[in-house]
Protein backbone atom coordinates (compact mmCIF):
# COMPACT_ATOMS: atom_id res chain seq x y z
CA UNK A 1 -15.34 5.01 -19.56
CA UNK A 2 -14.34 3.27 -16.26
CA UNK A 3 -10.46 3.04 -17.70
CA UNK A 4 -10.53 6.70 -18.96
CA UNK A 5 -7.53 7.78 -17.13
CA UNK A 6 -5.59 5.15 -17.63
CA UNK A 7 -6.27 5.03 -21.17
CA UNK A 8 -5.42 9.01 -21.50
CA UNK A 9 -1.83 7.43 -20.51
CA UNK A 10 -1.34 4.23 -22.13
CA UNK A 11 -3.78 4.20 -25.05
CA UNK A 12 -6.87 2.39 -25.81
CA UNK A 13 -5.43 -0.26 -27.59
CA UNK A 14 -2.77 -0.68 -24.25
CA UNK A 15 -5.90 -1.15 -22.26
CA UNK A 16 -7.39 -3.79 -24.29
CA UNK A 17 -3.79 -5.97 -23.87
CA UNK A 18 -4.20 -5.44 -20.35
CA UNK A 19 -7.84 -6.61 -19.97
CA UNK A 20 -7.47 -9.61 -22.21
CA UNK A 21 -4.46 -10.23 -19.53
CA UNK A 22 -4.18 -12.59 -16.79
CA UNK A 23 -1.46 -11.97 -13.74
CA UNK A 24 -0.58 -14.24 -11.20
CA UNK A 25 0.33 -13.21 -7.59
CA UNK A 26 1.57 -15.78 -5.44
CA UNK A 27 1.53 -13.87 -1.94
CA UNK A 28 -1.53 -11.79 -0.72
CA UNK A 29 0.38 -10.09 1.69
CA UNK A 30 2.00 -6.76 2.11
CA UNK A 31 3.32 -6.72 -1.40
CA UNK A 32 0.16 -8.72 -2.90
CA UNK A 33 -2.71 -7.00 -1.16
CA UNK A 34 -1.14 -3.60 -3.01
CA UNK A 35 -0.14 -5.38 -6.69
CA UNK A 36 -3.24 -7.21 -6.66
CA UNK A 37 -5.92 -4.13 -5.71
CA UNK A 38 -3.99 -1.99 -8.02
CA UNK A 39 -3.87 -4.67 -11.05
CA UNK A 40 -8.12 -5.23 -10.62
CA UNK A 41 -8.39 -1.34 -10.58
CA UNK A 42 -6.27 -1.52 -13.71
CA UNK A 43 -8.98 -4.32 -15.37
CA UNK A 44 -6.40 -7.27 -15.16
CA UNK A 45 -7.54 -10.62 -14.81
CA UNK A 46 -6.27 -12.51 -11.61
CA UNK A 47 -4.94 -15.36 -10.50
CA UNK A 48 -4.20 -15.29 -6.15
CA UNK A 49 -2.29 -17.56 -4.67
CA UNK A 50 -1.31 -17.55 -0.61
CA UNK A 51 -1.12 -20.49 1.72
CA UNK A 52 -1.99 -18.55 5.03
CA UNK A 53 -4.60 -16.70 6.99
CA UNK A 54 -4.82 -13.26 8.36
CA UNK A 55 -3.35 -12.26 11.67
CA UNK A 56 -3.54 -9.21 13.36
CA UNK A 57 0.21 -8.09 12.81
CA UNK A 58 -1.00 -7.95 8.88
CA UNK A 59 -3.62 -5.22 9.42
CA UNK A 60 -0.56 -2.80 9.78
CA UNK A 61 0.77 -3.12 6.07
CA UNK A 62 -1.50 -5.52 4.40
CA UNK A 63 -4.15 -3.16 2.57
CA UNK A 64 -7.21 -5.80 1.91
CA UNK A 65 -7.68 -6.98 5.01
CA UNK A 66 -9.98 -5.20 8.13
CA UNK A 67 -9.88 -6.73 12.07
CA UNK A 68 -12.83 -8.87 11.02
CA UNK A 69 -11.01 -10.90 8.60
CA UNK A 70 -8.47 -12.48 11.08
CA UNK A 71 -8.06 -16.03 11.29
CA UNK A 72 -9.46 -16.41 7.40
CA UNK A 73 -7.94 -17.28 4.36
CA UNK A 74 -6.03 -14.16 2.57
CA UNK A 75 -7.08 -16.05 -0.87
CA UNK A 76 -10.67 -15.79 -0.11
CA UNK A 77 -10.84 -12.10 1.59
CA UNK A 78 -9.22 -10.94 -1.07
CA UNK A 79 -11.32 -12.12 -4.15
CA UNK A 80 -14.16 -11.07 -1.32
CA UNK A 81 -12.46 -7.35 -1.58
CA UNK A 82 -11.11 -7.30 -5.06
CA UNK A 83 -14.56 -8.37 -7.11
CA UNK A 84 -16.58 -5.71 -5.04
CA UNK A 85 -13.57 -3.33 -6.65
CA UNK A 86 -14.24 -5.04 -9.73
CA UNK A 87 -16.75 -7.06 -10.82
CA UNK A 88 -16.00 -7.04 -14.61
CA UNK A 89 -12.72 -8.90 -14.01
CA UNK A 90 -12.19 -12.83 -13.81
CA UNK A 91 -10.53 -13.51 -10.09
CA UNK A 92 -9.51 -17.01 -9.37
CA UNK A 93 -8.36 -18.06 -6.00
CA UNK A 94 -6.12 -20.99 -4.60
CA UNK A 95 -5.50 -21.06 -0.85
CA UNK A 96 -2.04 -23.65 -1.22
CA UNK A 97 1.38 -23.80 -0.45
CA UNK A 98 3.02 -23.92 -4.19
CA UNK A 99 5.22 -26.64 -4.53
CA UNK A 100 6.92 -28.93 -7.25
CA UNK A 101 3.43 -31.22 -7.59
CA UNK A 102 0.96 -28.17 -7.80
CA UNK A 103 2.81 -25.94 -9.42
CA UNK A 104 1.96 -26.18 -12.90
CA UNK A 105 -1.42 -23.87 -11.78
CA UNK A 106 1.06 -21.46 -13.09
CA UNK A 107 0.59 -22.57 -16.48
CA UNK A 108 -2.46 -19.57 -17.60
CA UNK A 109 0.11 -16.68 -16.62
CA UNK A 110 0.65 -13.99 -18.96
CA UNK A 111 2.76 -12.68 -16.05
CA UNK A 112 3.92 -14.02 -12.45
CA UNK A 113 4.43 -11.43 -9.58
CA UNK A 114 6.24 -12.74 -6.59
CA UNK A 115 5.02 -11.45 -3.32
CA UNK A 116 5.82 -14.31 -1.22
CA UNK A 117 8.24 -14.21 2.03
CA UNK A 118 10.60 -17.15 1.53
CA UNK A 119 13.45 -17.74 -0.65
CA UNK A 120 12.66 -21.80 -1.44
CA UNK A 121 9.18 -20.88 -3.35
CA UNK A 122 10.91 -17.93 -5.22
CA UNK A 123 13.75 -20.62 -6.11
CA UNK A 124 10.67 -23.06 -7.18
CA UNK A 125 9.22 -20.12 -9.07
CA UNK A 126 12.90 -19.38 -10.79
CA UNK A 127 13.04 -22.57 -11.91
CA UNK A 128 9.66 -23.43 -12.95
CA UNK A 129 9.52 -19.67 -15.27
CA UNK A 130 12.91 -20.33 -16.28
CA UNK A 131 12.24 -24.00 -17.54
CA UNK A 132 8.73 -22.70 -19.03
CA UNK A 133 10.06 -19.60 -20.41
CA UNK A 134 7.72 -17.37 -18.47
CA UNK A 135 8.61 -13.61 -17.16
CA UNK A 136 8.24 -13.27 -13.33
CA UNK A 137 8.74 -10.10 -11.15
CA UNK A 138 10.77 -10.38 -7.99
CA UNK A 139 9.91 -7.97 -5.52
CA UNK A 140 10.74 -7.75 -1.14
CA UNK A 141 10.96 -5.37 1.70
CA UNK A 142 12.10 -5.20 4.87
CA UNK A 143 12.41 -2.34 7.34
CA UNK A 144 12.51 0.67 4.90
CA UNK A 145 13.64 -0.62 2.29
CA UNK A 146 13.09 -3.55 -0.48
CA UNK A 147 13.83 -4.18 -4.29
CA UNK A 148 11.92 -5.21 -7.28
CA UNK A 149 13.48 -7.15 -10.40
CA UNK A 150 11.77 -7.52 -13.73
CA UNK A 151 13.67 -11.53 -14.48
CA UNK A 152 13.37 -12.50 -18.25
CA UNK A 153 13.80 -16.24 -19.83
CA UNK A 154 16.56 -14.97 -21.54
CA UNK A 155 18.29 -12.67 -18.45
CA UNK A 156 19.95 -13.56 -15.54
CA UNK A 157 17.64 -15.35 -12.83
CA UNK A 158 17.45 -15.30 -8.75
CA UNK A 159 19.95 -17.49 -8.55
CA UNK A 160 22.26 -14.98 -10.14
CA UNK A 161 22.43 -12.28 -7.18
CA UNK A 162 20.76 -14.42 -4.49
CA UNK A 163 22.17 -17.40 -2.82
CA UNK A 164 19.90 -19.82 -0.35
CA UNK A 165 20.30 -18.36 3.00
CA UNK A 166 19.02 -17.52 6.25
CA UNK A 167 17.74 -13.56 5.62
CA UNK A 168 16.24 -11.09 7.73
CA UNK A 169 12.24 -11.28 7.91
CA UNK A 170 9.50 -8.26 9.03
CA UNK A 171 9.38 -10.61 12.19
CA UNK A 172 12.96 -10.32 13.16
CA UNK A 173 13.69 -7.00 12.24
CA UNK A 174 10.02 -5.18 11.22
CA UNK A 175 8.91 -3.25 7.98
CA UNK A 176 7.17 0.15 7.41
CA UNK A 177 3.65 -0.22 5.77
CA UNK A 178 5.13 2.66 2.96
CA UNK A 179 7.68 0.64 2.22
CA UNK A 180 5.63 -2.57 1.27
CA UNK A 181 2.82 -0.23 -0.82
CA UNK A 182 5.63 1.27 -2.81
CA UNK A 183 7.40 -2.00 -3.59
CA UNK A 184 4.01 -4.04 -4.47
CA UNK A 185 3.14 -0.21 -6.64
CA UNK A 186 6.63 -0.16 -8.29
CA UNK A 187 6.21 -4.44 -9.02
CA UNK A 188 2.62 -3.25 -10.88
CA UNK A 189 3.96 -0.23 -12.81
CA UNK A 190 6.86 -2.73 -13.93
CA UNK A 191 4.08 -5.55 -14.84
CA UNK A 192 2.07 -3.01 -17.16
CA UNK A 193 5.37 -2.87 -18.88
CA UNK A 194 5.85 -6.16 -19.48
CA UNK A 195 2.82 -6.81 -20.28
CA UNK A 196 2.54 -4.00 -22.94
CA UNK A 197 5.68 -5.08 -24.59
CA UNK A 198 7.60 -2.23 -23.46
CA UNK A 199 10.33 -3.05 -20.91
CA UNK A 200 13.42 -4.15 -23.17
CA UNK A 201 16.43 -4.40 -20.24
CA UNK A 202 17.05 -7.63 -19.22
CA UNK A 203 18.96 -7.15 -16.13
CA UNK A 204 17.19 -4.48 -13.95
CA UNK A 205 17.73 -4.75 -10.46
CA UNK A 206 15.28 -1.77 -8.31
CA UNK A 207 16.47 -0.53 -5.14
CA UNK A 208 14.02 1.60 -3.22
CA UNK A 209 14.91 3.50 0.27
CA UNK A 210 11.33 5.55 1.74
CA UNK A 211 13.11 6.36 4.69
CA UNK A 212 15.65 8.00 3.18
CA UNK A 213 14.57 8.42 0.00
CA UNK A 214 16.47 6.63 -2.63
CA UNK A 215 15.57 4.72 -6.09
CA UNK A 216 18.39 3.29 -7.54
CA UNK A 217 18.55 1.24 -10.86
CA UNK A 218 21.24 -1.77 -10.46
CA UNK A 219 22.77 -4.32 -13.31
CA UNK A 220 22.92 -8.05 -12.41
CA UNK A 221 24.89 -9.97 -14.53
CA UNK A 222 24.46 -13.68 -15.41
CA UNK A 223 25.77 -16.19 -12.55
CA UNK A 224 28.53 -18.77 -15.38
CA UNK A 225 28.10 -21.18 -12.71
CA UNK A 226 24.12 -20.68 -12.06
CA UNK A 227 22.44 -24.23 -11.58
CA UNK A 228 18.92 -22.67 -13.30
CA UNK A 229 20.80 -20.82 -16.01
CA UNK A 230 22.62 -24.34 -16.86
CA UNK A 231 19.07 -25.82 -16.73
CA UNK A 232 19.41 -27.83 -13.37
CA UNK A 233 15.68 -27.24 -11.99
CA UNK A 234 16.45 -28.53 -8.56
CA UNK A 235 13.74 -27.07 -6.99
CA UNK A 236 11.03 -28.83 -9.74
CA UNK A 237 12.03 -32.02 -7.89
CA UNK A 238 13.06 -31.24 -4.19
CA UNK A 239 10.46 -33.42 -1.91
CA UNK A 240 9.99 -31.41 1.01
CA UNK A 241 6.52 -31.96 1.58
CA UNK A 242 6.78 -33.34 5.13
CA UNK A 243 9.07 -31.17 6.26
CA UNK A 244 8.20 -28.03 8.82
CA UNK A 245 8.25 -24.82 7.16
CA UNK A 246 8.76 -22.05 9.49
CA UNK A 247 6.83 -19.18 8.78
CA UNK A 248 7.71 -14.97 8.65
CA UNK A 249 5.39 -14.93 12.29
CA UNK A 250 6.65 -16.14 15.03
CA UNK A 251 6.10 -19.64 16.48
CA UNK A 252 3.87 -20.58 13.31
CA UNK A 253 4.78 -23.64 11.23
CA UNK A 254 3.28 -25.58 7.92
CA UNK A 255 3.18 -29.38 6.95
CA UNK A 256 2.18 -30.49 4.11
CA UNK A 257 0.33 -33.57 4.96
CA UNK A 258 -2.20 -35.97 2.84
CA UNK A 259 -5.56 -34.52 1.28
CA UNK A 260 -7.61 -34.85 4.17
CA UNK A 261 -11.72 -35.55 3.99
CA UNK A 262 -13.46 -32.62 5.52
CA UNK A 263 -15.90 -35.10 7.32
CA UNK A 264 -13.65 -37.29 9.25
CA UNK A 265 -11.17 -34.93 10.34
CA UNK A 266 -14.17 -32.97 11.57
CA UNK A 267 -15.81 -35.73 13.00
CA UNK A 268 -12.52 -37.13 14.77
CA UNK A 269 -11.52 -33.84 16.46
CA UNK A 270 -15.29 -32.94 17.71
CA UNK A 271 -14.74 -35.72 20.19
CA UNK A 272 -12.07 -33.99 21.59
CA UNK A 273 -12.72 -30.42 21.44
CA UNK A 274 -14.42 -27.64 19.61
CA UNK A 275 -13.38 -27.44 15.70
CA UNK A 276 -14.47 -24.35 13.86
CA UNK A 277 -15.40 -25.30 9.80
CA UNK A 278 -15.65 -21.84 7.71
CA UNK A 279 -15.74 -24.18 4.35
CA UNK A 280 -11.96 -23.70 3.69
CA UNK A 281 -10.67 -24.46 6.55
CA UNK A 282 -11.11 -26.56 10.06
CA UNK A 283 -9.80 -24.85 13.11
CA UNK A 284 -8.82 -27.03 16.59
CA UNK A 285 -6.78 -26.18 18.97
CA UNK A 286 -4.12 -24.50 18.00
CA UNK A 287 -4.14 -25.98 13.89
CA UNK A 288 -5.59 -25.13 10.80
CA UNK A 289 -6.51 -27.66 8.57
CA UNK A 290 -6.67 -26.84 4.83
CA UNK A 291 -8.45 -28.33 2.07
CA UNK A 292 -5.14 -29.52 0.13
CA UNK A 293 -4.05 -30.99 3.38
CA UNK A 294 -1.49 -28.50 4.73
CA UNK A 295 -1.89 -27.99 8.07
CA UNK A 296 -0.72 -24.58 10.20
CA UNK A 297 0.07 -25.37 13.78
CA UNK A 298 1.31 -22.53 16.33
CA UNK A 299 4.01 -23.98 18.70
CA UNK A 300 6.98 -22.94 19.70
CA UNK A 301 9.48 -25.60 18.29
CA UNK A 302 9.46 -27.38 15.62
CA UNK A 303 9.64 -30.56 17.36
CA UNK A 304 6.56 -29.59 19.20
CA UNK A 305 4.67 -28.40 15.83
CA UNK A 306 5.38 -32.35 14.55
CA UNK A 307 4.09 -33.50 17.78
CA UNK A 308 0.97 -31.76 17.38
CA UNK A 309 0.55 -32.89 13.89
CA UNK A 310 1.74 -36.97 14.62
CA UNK A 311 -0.75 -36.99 17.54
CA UNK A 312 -3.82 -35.00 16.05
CA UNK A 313 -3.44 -35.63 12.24
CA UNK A 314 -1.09 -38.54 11.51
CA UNK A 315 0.22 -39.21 7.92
C-alpha cells in the first residue's frame, strides 16, 4: 500500500511501469537532490551521477544534504539519504565527471534528467541521447527563475535554442532555494510522463517565474543548421580531459588526470602533510583526489590550480 496515493492518480498498472523503471540524474545538486528524493518516493529505480562534494553554500537549496555532510561526495550522501527513504528501490551511484570515454554508463536509462550546471556536459549529453535515441529532460535555474524541456530523438535538441556561451551561474548572480525545488519538481512530474507514455509534444520549452509567478509553455523549433540534428556528435569526441574546468563556486577547478592508486598517492602526500582518506576520496591541502582520477583543487587562477596539480600530482 506504500504507493496508494500515487496509484489513486496514475493507476496501478502506471505504478508498475514506473517501478520496473530506471532514471538517471546526472547532477545531485539543487535540481537533483529534489528530482532524485521525489523519483525514490515515487519507487523509481536510480542511477546518480555528480562529480563534486558538498559545500556549505549547497545547504541553502540542495535538499539531501545536512552541515555534517560537507566536504563528502554528493553521490554517496545521497544514496546514504535516498535508500533510508527507500529501501525497496535499486540506487546506483558514480561519483565522475561524465565525459566522451565514460559516458556510455548512460546506456541502462529508461530516462536521463539533466541537473548539471554547465553547458559542455549537457552538449555531451545532447549528443550522446541524440546519437542513441534516448529522451533526456533539460532543466536550470538561476535567480528566480529557470526552465525545463522534455527533448525527444525525433524533436529539436539543445543545440536548437542554446548556443555555447558564457551564461550567468548561482555564483555570479545567486538563486532562490523555491526556485530550484520547483524546477527539479516540474523536471519529475514531466519524467512520470515520459515514462508512462503520455507526453506526445515534441517541442515543449517550460518557463517558470516564483518570484513573480509565471509558467509559460514555449515552442522551439528545429535549428536547419544544428550540428547534432545533422548527426555531427562533436562533443562524443572533444578531448578535454586535461583541461581546467571551472566550476559554478568560486575559485574551484577540476582536472581530469590518470586513474590514480589509492596507496601511493596516499603514501606520497603523508610525507608532506596530513591527507584525509574517507574511501572515495583523498583530501591534502587544498585538493581532492577521486577514485577515477579527477582531481578538485581550490585556487584562485587557473594557472595556479595547474600548478598545484603539476607539482603535487603530475600526469
Amino acid at each position: 500500500m506504500r504507493y496508494h496515493r500515487q496509484e489513486l492518480v496514475l493507476g496501478q498498472e502506471a505504478q508498475k511501469k514506473l517501478e520496473a523503471s530506471c532514471v538517471v540524474i546526472i547532477g545531485v545538486g539543487a535540481l537533483g537532490t529534489v528530482a532524485s528524493e521525489l523519483l525514490c518516493r515515487a519507487g523509481v529505480n536510480l542511477v546518480l551521477i555528480d562529480r563534486d562534494v558538498v559545500e556549505d553554500t549547497n545547504l541553502q537549496r540542495q535538499t539531501l544534504f545536512y552541515e555534517e555532510d560537507v566536504g563528502k561526495s554528493k553521490a554517496v550522501i545521497a544514496k546514504e539519504r535516498l535508500s533510508k527513504i527507500n529501501s525497496s528501490i535499486n540506487i546506483e551511484t558514480h561519483a565522475i565527471h561524465v565525459n566522451k570515454d565514460n559516458i556510455n554508463v548512460l546506456e541502462k536509462a529508461d530516462l536521463i534528467i539533466d541537473c548539471t550546471d554547465n553547458l559542455s556536459t549537457r552538449f555531451l549529453l545532447n549528443d550522446y541521447c541524440r546519437k542513441n535515441n534516448k529522451i533526456w529532460i533539460y532543466g536550470a535555474a538561476i535567480r528566480t527563475s529557470g526552465y525545463v524541456m522534455p527533448i525527444f530523438p525525433d524533436g529539436p535538441c539543445l543545440q536548437c535554442f542554446i548556443e555555447e556561451a558564457s551564461l550567468d551561474t548561482c555564483d555570479t548572480v545567486g538563486v532562490l532555494n523555491a526556485i530550484t525545488t520547483s524546477i527539479g519538481a516540474l523536471q519529475v512530474s514531466v519524467g512520470m510522463k515520459v515514462l508512462l507514455r503520455k507526453y506526445e509534444a515534441r517541442n515543449d520549452l517550460y518557463y517558470y517565474d516564483i518570484w513573480n509567478p509565471t509558467l509559460k509553455k514555449l515552442k522551439v523549433t528545429k535549428k536547419e543548421n544544428c550540428p547534432t540534428c545533422n548527426g555531427n556528435y562533436e562533443y562524443l569526441t572533444k578531448d578535454d580531459s586535461m583541461i581546467p574546468i571551472k566550476f559554478c563556486g568560486k575559485g574551484k577547478y577540476q582536472i581530469q588526470g590518470k586513474k590514480k592508486e589509492f596507496g601511493e598517492m596516499k603514501a606520497k602526500w603523508s610525507s608532506l602533510g596530513e591527507v584525509i582518506d574517507d574511501g572515495e576520496t583523498l583530501r591534502f591541502k587544498n585538493m581532492l583526489l577521486f577514485k577515477d582520477g579527477r582531481v578538485l583543487i581550490t585556487a584562485d587562477t587557473e594557472e595556479d590550480a595547474r600548478s598545484m596539480y603539476s607539482k603535487y600530482v603530475g600526469d
